[in-house]
C-alpha atoms as a PDB file:
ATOM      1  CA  UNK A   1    -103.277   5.707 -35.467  1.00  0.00           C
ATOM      2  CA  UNK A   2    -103.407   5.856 -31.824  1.00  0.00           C
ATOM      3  CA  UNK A   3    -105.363   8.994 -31.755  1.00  0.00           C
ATOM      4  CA  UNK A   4    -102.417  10.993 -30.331  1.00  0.00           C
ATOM      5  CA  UNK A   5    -103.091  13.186 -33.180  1.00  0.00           C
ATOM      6  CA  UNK A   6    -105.968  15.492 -35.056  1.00  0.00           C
ATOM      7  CA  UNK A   7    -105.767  13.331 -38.587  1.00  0.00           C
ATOM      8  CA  UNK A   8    -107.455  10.816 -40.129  1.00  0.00           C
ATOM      9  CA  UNK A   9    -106.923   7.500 -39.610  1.00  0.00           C
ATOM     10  CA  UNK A  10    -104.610   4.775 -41.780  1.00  0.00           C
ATOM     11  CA  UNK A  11    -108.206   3.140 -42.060  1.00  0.00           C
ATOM     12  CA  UNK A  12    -109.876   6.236 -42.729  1.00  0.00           C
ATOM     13  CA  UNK A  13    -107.384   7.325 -45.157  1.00  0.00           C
ATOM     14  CA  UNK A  14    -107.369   4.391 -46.753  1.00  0.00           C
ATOM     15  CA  UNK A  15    -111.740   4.596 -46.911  1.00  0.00           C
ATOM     16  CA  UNK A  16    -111.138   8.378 -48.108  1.00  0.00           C
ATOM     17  CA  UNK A  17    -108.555   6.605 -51.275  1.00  0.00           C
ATOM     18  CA  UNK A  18    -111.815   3.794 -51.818  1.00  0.00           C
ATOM     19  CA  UNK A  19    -114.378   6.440 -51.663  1.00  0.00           C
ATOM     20  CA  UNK A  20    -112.802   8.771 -53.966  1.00  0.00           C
ATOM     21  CA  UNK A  21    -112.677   5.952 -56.670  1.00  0.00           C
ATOM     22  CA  UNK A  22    -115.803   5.071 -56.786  1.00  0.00           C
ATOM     23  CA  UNK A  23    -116.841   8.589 -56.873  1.00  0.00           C
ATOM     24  CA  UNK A  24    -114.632   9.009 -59.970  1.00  0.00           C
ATOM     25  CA  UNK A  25    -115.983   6.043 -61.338  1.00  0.00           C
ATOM     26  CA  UNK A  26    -119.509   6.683 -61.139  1.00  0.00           C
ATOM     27  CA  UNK A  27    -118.534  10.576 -62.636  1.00  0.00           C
ATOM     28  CA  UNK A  28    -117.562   8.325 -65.797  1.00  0.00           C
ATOM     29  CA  UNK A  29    -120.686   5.819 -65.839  1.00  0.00           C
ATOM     30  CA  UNK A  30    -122.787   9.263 -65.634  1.00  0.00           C
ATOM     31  CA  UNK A  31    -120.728  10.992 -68.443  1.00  0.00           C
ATOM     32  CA  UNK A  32    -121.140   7.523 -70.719  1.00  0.00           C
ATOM     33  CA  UNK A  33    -124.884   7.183 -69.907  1.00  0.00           C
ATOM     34  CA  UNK A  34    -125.581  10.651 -70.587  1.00  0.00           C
ATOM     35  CA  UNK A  35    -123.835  10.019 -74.318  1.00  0.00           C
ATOM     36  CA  UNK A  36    -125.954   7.165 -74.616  1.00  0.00           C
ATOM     37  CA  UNK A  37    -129.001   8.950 -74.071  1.00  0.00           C
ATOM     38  CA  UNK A  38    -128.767  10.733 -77.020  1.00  0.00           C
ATOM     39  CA  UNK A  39    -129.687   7.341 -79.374  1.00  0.00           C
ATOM     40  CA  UNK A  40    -132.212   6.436 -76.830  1.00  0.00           C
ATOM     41  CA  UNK A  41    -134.994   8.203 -78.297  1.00  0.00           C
ATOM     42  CA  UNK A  42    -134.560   6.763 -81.519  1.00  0.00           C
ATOM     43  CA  UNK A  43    -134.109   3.253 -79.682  1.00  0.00           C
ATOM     44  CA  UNK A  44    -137.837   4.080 -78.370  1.00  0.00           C
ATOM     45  CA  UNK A  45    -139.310   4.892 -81.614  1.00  0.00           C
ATOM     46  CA  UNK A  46    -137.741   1.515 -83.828  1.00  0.00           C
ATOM     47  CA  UNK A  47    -139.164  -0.485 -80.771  1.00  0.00           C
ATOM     48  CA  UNK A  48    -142.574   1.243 -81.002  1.00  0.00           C
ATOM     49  CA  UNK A  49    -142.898   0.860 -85.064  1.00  0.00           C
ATOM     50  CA  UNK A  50    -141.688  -2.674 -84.666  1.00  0.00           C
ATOM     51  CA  UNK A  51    -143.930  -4.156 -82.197  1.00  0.00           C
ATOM     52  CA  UNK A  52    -147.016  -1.997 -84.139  1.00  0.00           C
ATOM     53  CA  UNK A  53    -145.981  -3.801 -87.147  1.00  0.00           C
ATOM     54  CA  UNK A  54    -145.755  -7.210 -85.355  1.00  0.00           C
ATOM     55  CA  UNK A  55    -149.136  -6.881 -83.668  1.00  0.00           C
ATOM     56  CA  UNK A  56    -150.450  -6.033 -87.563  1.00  0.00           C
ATOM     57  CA  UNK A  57    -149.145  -9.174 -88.560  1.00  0.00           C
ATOM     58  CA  UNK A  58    -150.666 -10.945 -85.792  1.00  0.00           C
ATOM     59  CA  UNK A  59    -148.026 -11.663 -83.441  1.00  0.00           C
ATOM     60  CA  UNK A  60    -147.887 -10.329 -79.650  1.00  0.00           C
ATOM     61  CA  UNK A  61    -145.279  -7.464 -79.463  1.00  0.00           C
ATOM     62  CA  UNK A  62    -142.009  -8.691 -79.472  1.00  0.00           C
ATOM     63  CA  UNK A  63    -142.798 -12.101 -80.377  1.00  0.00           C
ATOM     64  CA  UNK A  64    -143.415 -13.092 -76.858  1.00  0.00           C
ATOM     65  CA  UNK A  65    -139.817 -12.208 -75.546  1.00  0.00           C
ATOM     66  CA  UNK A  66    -141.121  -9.995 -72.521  1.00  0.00           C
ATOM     67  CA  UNK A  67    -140.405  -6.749 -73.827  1.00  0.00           C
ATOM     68  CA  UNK A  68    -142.848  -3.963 -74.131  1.00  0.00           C
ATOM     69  CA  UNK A  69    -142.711  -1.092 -76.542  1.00  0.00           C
END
């Protein structure tokens, strides 16, 4: 550590460790959002029906709750 030496750091090291976690962690968040993508389509198409049968019946969307179809 007192840069008698060509190698990283205890600090960097120790960054390196951090850093390689989070990559790893975000790899898994990808992976589970990618699985998840596969209902979103029919997520997209039960929001569409419902807010066209809302508006038929008079009402604004999702019954005024902010969310758009």
């Amino acid at each position: 550590d007192r840069g008698l030496r060509e190698a990283p750091t205890t600090e960097e090291l120790a960054e390196i460790k951090k850093l390689r976690k989070e990559v790893a962690d975000q790899q898994r968040t990808i992976e589970i959002l990618k699985a998840a993508t596969s209902f979103m389509p029919m997520a997209r198409l039960c929001r569409k029906r419902w807010a066209a049968v809302a508006v038929g019946a008079g009402q604004s969307g999702w019954g005024g709750l902010g969310v758009s179809a």
